[in-house]
Protein backbone atom coordinates (compact mmCIF):
# COMPACT_ATOMS: atom_id res chain seq x y z
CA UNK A 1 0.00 0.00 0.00
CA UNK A 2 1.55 3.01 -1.00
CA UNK A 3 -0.56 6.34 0.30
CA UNK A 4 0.45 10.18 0.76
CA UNK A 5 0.17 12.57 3.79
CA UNK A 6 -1.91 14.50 1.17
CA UNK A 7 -4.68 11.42 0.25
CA UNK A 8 -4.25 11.01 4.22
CA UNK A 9 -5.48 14.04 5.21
CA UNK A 10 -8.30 14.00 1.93
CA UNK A 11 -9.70 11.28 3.88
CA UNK A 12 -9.69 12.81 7.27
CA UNK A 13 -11.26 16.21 5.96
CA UNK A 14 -13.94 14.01 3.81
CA UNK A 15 -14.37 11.96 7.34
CA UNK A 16 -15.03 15.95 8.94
CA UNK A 17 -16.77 17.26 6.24
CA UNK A 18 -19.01 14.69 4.86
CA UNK A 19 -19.10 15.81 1.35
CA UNK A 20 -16.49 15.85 -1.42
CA UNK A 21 -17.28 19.61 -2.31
CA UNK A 22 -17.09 20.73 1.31
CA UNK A 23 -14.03 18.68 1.59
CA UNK A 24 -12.68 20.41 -0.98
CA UNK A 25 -13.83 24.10 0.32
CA UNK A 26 -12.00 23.43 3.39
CA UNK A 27 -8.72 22.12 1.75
CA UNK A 28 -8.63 25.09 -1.01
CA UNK A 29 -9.13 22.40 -3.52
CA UNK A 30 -11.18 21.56 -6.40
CA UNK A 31 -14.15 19.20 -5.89
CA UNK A 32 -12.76 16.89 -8.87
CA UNK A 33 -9.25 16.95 -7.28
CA UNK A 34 -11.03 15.99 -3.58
CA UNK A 35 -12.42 12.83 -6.02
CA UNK A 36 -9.87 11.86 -7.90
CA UNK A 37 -7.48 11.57 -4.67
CA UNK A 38 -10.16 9.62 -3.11
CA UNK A 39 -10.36 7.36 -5.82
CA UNK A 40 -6.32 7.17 -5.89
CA UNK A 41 -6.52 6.18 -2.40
CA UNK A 42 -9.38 3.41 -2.50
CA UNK A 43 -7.53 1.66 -5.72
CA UNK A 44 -4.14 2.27 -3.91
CA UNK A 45 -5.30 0.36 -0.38
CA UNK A 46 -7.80 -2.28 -2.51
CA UNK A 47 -10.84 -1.37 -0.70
CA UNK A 48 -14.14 0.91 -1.28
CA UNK A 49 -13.37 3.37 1.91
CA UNK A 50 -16.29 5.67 0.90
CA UNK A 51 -20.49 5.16 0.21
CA UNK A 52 -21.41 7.82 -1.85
CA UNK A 53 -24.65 8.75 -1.03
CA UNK A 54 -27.70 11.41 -2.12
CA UNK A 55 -26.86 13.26 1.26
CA UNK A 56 -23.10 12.89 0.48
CA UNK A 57 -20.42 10.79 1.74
CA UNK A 58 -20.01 8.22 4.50
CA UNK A 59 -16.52 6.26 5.28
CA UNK A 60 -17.16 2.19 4.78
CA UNK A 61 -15.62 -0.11 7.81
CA UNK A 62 -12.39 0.20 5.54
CA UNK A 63 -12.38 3.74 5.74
CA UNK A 64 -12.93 3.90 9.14
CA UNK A 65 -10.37 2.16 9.68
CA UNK A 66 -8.11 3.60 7.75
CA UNK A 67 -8.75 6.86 9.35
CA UNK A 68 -8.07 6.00 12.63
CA UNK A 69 -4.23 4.79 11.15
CA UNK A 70 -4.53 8.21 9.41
CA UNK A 71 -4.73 10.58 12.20
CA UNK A 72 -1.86 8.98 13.87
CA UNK A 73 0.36 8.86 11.00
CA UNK A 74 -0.44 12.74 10.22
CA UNK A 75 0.38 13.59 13.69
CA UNK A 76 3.42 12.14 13.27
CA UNK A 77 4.58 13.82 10.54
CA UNK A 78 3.83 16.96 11.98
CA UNK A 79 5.63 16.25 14.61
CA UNK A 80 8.95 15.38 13.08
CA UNK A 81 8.06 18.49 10.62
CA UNK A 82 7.98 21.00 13.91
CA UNK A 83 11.45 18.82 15.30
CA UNK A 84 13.36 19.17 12.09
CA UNK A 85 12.45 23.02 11.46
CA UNK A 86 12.78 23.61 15.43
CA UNK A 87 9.09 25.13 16.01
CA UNK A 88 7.48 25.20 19.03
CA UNK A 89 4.88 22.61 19.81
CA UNK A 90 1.48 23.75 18.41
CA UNK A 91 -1.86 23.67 20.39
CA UNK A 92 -3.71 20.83 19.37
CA UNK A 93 -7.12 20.69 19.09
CA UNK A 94 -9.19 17.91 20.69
CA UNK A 95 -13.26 18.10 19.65
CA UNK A 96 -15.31 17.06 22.62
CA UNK A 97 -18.76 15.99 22.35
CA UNK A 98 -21.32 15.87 25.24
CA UNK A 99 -24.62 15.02 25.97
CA UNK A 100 -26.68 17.75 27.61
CA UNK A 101 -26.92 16.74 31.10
CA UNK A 102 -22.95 16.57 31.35
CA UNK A 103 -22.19 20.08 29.99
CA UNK A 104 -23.03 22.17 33.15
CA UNK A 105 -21.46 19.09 35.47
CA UNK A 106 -18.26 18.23 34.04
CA UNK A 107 -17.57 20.96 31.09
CA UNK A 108 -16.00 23.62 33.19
CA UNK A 109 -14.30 22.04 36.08
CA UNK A 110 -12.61 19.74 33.30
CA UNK A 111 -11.63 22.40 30.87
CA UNK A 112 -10.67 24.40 34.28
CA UNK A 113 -8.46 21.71 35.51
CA UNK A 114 -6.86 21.21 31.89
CA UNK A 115 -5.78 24.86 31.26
CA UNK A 116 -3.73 24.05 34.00
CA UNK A 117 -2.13 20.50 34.05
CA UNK A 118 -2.35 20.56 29.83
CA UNK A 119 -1.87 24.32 28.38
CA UNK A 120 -1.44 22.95 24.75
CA UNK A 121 -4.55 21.27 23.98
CA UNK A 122 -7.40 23.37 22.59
CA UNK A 123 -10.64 22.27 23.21
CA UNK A 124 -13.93 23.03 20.99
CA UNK A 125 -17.34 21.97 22.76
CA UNK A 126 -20.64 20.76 20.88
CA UNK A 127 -23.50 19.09 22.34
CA UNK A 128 -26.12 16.11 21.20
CA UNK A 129 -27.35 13.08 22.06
CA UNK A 130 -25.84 9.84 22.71
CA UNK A 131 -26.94 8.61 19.64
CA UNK A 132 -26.19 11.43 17.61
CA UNK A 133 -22.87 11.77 19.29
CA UNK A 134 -21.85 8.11 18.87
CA UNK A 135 -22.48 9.06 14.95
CA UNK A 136 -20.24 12.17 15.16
CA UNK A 137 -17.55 10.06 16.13
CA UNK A 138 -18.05 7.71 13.44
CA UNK A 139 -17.96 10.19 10.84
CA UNK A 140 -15.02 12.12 11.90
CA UNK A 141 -16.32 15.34 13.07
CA UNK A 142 -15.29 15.00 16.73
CA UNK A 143 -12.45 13.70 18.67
CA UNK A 144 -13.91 12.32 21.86
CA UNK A 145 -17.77 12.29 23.52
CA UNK A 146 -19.24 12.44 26.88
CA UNK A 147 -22.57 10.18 26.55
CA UNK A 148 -24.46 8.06 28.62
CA UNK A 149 -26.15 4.80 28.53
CA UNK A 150 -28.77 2.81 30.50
CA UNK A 151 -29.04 -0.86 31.39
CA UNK A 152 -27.61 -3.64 30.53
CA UNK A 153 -25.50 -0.35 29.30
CA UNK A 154 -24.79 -2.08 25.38
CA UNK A 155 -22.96 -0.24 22.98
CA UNK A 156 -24.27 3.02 21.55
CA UNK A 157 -24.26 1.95 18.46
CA UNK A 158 -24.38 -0.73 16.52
CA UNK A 159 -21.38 -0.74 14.13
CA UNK A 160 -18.01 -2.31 13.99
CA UNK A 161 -15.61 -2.07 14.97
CA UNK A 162 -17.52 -0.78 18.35
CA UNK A 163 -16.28 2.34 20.14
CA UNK A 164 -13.30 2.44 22.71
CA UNK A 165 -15.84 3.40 25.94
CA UNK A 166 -14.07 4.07 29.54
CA UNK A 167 -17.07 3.96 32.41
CA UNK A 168 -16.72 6.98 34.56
CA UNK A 169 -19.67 7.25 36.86
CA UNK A 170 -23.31 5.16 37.59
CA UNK A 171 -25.80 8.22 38.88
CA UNK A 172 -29.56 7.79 39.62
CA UNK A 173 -32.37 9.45 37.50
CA UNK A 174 -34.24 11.76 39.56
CA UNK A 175 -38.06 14.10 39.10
CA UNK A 176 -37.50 17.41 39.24
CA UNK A 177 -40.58 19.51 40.64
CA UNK A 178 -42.03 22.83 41.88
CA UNK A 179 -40.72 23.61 45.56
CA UNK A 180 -44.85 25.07 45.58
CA UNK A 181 -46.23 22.44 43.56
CA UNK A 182 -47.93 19.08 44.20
CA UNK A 183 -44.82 17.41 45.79
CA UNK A 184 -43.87 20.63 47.87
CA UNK A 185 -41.89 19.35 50.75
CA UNK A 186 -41.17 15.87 49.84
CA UNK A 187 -38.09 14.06 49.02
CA UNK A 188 -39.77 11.23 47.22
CA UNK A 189 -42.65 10.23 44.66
CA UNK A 190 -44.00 7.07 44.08
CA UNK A 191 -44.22 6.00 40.20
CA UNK A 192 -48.17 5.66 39.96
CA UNK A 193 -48.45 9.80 41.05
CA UNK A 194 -46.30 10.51 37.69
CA UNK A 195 -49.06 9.12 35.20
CA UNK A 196 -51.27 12.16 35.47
CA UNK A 197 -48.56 15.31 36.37
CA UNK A 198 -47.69 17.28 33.20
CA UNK A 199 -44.24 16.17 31.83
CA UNK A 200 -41.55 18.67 30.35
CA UNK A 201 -39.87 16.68 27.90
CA UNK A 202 -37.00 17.45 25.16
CA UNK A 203 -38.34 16.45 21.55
CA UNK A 204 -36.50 14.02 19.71
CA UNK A 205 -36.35 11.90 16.74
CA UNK A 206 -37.76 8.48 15.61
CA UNK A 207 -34.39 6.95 15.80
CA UNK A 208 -33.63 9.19 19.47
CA UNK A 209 -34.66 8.25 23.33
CA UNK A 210 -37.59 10.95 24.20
CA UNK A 211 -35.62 12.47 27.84
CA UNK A 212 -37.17 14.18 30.32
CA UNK A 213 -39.93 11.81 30.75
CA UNK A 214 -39.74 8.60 33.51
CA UNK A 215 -38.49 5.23 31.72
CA UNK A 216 -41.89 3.37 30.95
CA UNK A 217 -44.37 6.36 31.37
CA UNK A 218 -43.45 7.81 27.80
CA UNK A 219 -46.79 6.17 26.07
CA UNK A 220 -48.90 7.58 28.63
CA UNK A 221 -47.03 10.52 30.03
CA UNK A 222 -48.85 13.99 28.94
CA UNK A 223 -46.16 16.49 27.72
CA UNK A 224 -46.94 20.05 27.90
CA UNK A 225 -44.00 21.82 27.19
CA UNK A 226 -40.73 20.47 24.50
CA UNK A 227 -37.22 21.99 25.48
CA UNK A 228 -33.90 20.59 24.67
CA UNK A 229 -32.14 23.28 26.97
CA UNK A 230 -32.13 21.92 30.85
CA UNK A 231 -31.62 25.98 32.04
CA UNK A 232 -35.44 26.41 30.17
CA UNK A 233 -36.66 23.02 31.47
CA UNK A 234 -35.85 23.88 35.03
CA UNK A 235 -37.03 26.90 35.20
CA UNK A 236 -40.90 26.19 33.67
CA UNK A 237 -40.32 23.16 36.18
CA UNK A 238 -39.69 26.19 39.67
CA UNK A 239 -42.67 28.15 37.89
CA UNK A 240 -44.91 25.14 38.28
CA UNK A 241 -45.40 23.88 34.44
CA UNK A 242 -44.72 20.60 34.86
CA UNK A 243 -42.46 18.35 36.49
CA UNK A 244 -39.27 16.76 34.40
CA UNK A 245 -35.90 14.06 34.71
CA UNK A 246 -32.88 15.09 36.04
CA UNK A 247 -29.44 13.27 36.53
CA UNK A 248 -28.83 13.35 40.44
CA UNK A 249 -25.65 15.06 39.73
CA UNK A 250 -27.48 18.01 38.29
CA UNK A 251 -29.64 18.66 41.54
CA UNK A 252 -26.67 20.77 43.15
CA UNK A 253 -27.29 23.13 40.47
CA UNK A 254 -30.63 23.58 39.69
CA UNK A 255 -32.20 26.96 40.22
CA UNK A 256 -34.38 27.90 43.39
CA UNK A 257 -38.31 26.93 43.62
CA UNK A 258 -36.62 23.29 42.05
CA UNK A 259 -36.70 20.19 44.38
CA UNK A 260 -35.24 16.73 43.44
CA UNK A 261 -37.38 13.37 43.73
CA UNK A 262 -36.42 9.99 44.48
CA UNK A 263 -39.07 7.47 42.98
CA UNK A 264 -39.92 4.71 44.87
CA UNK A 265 -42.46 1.95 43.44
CA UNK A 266 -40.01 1.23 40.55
CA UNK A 267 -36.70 -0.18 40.13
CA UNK A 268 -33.85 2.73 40.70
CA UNK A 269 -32.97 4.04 36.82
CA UNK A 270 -29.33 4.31 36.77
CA UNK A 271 -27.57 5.90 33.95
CA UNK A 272 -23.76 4.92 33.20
CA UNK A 273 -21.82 8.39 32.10
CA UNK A 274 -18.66 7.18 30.16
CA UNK A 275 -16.06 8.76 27.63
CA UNK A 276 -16.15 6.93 23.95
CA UNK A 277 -13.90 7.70 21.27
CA UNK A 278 -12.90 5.55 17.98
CA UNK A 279 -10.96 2.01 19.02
CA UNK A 280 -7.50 2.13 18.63
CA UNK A 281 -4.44 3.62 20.32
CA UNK A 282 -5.50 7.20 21.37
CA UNK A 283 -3.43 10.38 21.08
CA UNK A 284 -2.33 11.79 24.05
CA UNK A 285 -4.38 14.79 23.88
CA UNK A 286 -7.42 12.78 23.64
CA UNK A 287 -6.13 10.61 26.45
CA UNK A 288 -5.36 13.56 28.70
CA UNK A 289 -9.01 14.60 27.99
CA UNK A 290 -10.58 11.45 29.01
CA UNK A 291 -8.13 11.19 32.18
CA UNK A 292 -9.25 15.02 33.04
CA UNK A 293 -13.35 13.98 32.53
CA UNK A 294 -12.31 10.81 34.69
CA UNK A 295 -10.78 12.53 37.20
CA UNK A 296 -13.53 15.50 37.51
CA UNK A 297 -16.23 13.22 37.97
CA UNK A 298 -14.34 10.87 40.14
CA UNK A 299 -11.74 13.45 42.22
C-alpha cells in the first residue's frame, strides 16, 4: 500500500466534512481533485473506503479504519516536521462531544483543571445526544464524547468495529418539581403519582430516546411543554409547568423553587456516564481529555 500525507489528510477532511465539495472548500481544492485523490486512495489500499450517497459521503468499515491509522500517521509527521524546522509545539485541538446533562457538570471544572495541568490542547465543545454523538464520532467530526447509557448499558451503536468506551460514573435518574407544587416538601414520589402530572420533555427523533420523561411512562405521560435546553426546562419546572428528569448530579445546580425526587415503586434508573472515542491507540491529547473527565467526575 503506498498512500500520501496529502490522500491522508483528503480522507480525514472528507471523514469531517461529509461531502467531497465541502471537503474540498476546506482544503482550497477543487471538488474533482477531492475525487480523484479519493479514488487514488481506494484503488491504492484495494478497498471501497467511501459510500457515496444522495446526502453525500459516508466512510465504509475500511475507511474507518483507515482513518483512525490516518490521524496517527499525520500527527506524526507533523511532529517530526515542527522537530526538524525547530518550532514550538502547536496547540492541538481535541473536539469534545457531550450530551446535555454533562455540559453544566463536568464541562467547566474539566476544561478548568486542563488549562492548567495541559496548556497545549485546545478544546472546541458541541453538544447532542448519545446517539447522535456516537455518529459524530463515526464520521469524523469530533475527537472524543461524553454520553451516557442505561441498562444492561450495550454499545451506543451498533457498528463495527464498536467504540473504545471508559465507564466513569453510575448516577440515579431523579423528578424534578415545583418547591410550591404538588410534591412541595417531599423528598420522594411514588411512580403511579407521575401518570397524570404534566411532563416537560426534550423532543427528539424516531431513531432518538424521548428524555425528560420517567423510563416506561413515555406512552402515557402527557407532555406540555418540549425543550432541549435543561436551564429552560428547570425553570418552567420552579414556575410550576410541569415536572421533568434530572441526573442526580445536576440537583446541586438547579435553580431555586426546584426540588429533586427519588421514585420509589419502581426499580432505581441508573444511567452509566462514560467517555467513547474511535478504538484504537488514542493520542495523548485525547487521552489527557478522558483522564481530566475521569478525574472530575471521580476526584
Amino acid at each position: 500500500m503506498d498512500v500520501s500525507s496529502v490522500s491522508l489528510r483528503v480522507l480525514c477532511q472528507i471523514a469531517e466534512s461529509g461531502s467531497f465539495t465541502a471537503a474540498a472548500a476546506q482544503l482550497g481544492y477543487t471538488q474533482s481533485a477531492v475525487s480523484r485523490q479519493a479514488i487514488a486512495l481506494e484503488r491504492s489500499v484495494g478497498a471501497t473506503l467511501f459510500e457515496r450517497r444522495t446526502d453525500g459521503v459516508r466512510l465504509t468499515p475500511p475507511g474507518l479504519t483507515l482513518l483512525r491509522h490516518a490521524r496517527t500517521i499525520l500527527e506524526s509527521v507533523d511532529a517530526a516536521e515542527r522537530d526538524l524546522t525547530g518550532e514550538a509545539p502547536r496547540t492541538e485541538l481535541v473536539r469534545l462531544g457531550l450530551v446535555l446533562s454533562a455540559g453544566p457538570v463536568i464541562l467547566p471544572a474539566a476544561l478548568a483543571r486542563l488549562a492548567r495541568t495541559a496548556p497545549r490542547i485546545r478544546v472546541s465543545t458541541r453538544e447532542g445526544t448519545t446517539p447522535s454523538l456516537a455518529r459524530a464520532l463515526r464520521t469524523g467530526s469530533i475527537d472524543v464524547a461524553v454520553l451516557t447509557s442505561r441498562p444492561p448499558h450495550r454499545p451506543p451503536d451498533g457498528e463495527s468495529p464498536r467504540l473504545h468506551i471508559t465507564p466513569v460514573q453510575d448516577v440515579e435518574l431523579l423528578v424534578a418539581a415545583s418547591a410550591t407544587g404538588t410534591f412541595a416538601g417531599r423528598t420522594s414520589v411514588h411512580v403511579d403519582e407521575l401518570v397524570d402530572v404534566p411532563w416537560i420533555a426534550s423532543p427528539s427523533a424516531s431513531a432518538e430516546p424521548l428524555l425528560g420523561v420517567w423510563p416506561g411512562l413515555p406512552g402515557r405521560a402527557r407532555i406540555v411543554h418540549s425543550a432541549r435546553d435543561w436551564l429552560t426546562k428547570l425553570h418552567l419546572v420552579a414556575g410550576g409547568f410541569g415536572v421533568t428528569t434530572i441526573p442526580e448530579g445536576l440537583s446541586p445546580l438547579v435553580p431555586p423553587g426546584v426540588i429533586s425526587l427519588r421514585v420509589q415503586g419502581a426499580p432505581p434508573e441508573i444511567r452509566r456516564v462514560c467517555v467513547a472515542r474511535l478504538p484504537g491507540t488514542a493520542t495523548p491529547a485525547i487521552t489527557a481529555v478522558t483522564q481530566v473527565i475521569t478525574s472530575t467526575v471521580q476526584p
